[in-house]
C-alpha atoms as a PDB file:
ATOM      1  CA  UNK A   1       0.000   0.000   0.000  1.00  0.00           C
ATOM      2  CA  UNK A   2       1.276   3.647  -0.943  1.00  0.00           C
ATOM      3  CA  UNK A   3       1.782   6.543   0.869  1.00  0.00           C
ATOM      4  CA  UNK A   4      -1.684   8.443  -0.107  1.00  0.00           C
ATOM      5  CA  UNK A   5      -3.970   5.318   1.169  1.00  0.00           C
ATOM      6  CA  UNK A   6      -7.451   7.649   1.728  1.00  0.00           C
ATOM      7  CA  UNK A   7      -9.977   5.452   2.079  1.00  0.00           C
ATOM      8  CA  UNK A   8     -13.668   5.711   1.244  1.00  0.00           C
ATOM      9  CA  UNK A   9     -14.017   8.788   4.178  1.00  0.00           C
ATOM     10  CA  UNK A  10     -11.206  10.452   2.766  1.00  0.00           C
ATOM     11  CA  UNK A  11     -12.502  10.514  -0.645  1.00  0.00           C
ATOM     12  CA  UNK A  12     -15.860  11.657   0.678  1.00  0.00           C
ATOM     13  CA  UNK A  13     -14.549  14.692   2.473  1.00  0.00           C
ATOM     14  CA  UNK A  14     -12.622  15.677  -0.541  1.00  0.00           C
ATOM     15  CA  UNK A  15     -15.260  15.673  -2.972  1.00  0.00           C
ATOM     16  CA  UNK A  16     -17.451  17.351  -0.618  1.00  0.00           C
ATOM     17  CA  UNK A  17     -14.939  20.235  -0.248  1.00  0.00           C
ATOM     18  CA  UNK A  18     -14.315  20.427  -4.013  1.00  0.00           C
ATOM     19  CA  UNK A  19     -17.983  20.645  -4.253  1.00  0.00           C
ATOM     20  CA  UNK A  20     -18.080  23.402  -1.623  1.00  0.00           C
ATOM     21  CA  UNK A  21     -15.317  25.598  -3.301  1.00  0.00           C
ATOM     22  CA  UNK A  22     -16.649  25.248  -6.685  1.00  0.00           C
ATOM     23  CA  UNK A  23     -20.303  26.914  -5.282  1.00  0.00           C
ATOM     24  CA  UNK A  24     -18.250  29.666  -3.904  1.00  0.00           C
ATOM     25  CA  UNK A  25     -16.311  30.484  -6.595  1.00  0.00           C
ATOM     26  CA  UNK A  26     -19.348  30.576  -8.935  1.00  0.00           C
ATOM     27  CA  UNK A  27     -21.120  32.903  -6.559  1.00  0.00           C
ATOM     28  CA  UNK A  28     -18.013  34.805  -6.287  1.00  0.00           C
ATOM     29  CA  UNK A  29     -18.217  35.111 -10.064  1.00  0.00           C
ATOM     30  CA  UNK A  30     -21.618  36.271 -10.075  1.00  0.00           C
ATOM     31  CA  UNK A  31     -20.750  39.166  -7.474  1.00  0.00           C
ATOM     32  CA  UNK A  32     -18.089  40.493 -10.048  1.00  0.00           C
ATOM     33  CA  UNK A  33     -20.676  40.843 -12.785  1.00  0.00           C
ATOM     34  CA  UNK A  34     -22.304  43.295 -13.691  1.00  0.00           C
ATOM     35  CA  UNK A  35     -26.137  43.150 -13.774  1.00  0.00           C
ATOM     36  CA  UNK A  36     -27.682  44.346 -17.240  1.00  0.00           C
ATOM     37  CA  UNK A  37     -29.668  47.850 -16.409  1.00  0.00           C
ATOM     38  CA  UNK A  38     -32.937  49.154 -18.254  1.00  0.00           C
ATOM     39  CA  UNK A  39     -32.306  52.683 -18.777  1.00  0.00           C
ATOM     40  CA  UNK A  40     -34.976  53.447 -20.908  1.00  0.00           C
ATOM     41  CA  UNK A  41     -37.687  54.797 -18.001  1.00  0.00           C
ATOM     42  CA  UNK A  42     -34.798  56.597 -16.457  1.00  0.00           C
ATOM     43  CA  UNK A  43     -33.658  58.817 -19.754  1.00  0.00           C
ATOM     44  CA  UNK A  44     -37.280  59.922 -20.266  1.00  0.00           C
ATOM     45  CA  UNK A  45     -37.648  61.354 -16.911  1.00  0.00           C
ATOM     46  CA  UNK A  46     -34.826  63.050 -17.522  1.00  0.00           C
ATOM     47  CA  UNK A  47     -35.490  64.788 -20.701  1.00  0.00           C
ATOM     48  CA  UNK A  48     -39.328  65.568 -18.327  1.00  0.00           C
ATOM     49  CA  UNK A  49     -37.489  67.334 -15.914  1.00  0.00           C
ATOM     50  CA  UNK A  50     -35.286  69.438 -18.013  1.00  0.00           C
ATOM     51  CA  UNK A  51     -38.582  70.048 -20.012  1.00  0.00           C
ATOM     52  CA  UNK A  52     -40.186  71.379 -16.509  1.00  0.00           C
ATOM     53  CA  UNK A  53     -37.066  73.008 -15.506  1.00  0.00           C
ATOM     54  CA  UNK A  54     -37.047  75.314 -18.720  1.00  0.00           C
ATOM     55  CA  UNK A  55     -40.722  76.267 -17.900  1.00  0.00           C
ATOM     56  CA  UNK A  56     -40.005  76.928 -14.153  1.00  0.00           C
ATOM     57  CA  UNK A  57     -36.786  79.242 -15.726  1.00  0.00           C
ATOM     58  CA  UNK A  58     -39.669  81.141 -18.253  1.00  0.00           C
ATOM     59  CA  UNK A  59     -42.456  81.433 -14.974  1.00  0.00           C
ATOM     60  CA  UNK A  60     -39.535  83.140 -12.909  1.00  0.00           C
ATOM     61  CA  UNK A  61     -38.683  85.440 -15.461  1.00  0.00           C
ATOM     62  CA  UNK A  62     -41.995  86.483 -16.140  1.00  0.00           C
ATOM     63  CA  UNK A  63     -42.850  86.688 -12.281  1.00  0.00           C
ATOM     64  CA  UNK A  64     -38.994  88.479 -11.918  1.00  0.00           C
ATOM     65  CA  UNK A  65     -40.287  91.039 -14.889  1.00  0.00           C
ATOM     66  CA  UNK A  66     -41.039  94.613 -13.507  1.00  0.00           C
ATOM     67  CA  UNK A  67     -43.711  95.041 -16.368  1.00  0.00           C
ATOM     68  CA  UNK A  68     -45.390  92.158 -14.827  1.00  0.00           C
ATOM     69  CA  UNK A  69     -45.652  93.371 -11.210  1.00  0.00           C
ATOM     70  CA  UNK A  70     -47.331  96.884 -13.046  1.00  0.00           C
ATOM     71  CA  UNK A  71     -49.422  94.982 -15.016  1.00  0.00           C
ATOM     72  CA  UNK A  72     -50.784  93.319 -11.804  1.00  0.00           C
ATOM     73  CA  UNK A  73     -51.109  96.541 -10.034  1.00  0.00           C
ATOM     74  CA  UNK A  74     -53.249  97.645 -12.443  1.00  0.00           C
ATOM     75  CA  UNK A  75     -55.355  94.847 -13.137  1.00  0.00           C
ATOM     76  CA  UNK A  76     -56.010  95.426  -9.200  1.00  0.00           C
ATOM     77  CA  UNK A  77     -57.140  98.212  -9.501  1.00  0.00           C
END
């Protein structure tokens, strides 16, 4: 008998380590990549709120407008 006489136990345990380190390293695998994102949904919303944002700019400079603030004062009266 050799040196490396393992026996049926032996051989167990060391398949069910190999198959213990394999699962890791695939689910250390799928931690490095990258998940695919929809960004769709996200690009329209932006384009909505620098849509809104131009009108907000517009409102203030109408509000801002010193003609405006006369015009009001004299649609008060």
């Amino acid at each position: 008998m050799g040196a490396f006489q393992i026996g049926v136990f032996g051989m167990v345990v060391i398949i069910v380590v190999a198959s213990l380190l394999a699962g890791l390293a695939r689910e250390w695998i799928k931690t490095k990549e990258k998940p695919e994102v929809d960004l769709s949904g996200v690009e329209g919303r932006i384009e909505k709120i620098e849509n809104l944002e131009d009108r907000i700019r517009v409102l203030e400079a109408i509000v801002t407008d010193k003609g405006y603030d006369l015009k009001k004062k004299i649609d008060d009266l």
